[in-house]
Protein backbone atom coordinates (compact mmCIF):
# COMPACT_ATOMS: atom_id res chain seq x y z
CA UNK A 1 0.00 0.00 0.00
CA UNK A 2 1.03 3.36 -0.66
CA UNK A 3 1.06 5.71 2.39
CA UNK A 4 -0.08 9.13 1.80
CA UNK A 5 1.03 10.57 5.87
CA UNK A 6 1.23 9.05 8.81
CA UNK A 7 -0.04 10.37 12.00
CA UNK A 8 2.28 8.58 14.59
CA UNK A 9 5.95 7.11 14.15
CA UNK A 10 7.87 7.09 10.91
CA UNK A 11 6.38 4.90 8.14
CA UNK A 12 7.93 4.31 4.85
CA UNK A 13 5.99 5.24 1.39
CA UNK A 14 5.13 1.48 0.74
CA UNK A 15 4.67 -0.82 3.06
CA UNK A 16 3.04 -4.42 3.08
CA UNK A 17 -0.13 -4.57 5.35
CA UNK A 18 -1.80 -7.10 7.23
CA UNK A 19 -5.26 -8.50 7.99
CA UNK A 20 -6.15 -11.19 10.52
CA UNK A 21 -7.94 -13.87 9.12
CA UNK A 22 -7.47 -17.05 7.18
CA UNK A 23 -9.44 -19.74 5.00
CA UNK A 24 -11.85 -21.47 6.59
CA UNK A 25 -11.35 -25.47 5.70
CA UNK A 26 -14.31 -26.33 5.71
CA UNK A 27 -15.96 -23.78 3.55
CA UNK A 28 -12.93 -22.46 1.49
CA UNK A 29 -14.28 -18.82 2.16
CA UNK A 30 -12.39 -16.18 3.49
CA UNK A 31 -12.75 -14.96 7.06
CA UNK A 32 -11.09 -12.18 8.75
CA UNK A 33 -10.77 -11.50 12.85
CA UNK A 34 -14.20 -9.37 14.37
CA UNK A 35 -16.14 -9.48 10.78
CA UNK A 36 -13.76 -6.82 9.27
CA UNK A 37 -13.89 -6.72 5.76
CA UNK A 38 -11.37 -6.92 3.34
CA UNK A 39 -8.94 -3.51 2.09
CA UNK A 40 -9.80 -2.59 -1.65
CA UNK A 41 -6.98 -1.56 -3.52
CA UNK A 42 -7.39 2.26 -5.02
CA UNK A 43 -9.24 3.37 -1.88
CA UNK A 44 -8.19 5.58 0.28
CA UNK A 45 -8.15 4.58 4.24
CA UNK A 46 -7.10 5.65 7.88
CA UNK A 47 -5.08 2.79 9.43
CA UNK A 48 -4.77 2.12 13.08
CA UNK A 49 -2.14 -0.71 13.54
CA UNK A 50 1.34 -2.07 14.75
CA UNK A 51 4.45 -2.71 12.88
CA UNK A 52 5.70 -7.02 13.09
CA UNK A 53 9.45 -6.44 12.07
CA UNK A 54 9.49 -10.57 12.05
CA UNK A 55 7.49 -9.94 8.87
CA UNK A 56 7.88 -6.31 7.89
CA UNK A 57 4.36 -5.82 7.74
CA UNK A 58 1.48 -3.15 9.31
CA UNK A 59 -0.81 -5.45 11.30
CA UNK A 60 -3.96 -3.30 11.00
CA UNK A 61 -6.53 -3.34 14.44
CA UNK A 62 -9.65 -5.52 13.16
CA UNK A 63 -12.59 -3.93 12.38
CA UNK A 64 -12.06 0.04 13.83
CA UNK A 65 -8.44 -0.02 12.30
CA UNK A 66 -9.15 0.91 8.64
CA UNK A 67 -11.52 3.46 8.05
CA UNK A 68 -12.18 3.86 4.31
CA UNK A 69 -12.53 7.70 3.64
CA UNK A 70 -14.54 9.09 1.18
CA UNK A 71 -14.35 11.44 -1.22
CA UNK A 72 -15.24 14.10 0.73
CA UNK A 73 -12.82 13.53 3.58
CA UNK A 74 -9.89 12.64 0.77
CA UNK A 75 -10.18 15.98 -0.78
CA UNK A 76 -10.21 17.55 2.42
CA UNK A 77 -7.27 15.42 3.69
CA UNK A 78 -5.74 17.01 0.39
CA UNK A 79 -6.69 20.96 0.99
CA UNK A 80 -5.39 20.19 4.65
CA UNK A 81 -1.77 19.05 3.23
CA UNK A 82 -1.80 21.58 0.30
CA UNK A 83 -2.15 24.56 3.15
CA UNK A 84 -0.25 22.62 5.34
CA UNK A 85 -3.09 23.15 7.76
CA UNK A 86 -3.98 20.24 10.28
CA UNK A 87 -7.41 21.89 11.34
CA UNK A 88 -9.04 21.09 7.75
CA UNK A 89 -8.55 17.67 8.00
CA UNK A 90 -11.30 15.55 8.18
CA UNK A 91 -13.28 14.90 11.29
CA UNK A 92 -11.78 11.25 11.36
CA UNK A 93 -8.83 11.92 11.13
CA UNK A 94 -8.76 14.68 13.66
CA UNK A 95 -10.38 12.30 15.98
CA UNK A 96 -7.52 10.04 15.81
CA UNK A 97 -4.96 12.51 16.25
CA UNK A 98 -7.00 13.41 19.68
CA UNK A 99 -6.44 9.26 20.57
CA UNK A 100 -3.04 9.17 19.20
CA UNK A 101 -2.68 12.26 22.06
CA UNK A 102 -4.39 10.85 24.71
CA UNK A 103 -3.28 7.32 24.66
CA UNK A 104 -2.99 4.81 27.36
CA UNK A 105 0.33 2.34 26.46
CA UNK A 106 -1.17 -0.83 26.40
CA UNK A 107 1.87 -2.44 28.54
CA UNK A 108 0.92 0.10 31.21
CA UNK A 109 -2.80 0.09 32.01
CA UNK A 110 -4.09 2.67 34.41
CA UNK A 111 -5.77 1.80 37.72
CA UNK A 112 -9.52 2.28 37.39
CA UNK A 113 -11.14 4.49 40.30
CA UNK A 114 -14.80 4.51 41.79
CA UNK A 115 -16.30 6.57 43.39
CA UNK A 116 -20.14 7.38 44.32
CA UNK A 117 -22.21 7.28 41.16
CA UNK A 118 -19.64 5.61 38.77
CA UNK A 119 -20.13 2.20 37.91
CA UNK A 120 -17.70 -0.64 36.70
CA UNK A 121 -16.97 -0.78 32.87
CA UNK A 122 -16.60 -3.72 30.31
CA UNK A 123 -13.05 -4.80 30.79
CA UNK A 124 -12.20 -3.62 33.71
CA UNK A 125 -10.70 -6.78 35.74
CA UNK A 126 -11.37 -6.53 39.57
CA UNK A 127 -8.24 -7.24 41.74
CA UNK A 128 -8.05 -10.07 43.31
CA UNK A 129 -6.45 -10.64 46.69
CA UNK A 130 -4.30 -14.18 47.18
CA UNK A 131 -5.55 -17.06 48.61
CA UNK A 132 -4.59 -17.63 52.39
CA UNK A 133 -2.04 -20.45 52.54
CA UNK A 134 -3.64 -23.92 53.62
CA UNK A 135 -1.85 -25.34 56.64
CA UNK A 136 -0.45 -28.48 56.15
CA UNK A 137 -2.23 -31.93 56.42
């Protein structure tokens, strides 16, 4: 794929991307991870994903890591780079430059705090105190 900017890191002009999926055996049809669908070459997309050096491939998030612009938002991704002006980008693309900001490493999650009227989220993992040792038999 050709790579018209990147938002975060230093990417090369080409690079080979991946999607996770495979061939189903039994069926011979095509299936890829969280019912993403497959890139299109030609099309113009926002790609949220980690390099595999193993490989030397862009492993794209499933599903919510390739958004496929339009034409709308690809010639206003072009007026934005033509002035050189970040704040007529596309709303997408603005939005990820707000998580690329405010990102939480994944190797370092952040405690979760409650308080009165908050409410435990999907995901969040309880801690879990260790067992009292059993005294011997």
């Amino acid at each position: 794929m050709s790579v018209r900017s990147a938002l975060k890191g230093d990417v090369p002009q080409r690079v080979t991307v991946n999607q996770q999926g495979g061939v189903n055996e039994d069926t011979g049809q095509l299936e890829l991870l969280e019912g993403d669908t497959l890139l299109e070459p030609g099309r113009t997309y926002l790609f949220a994903g980690r390099y595999t050096s193993l490989h030397d491939w862009y492993t794209v998030v499933p599903q919510t890591g390739n958004v496929l612009l339009n034409a709308r938002e690809v010639q206003g991704l072009e007026r934005a780079e033509q002035q050189r002006n970040q704040s007529l980008e596309p709303e997408v693309i603005q939005e990820m430059r707000a998580a690329i900001r405010n990102a939480v490493p994944f190797d370092d999650p952040q405690p979760r705090r409650y308080g009165q009227g908050t409410t435990p989220r999907p995901g969040d993992v309880p801690t879990i105190e260790p067992l009292p040792e059993r005294p011997p038999r």
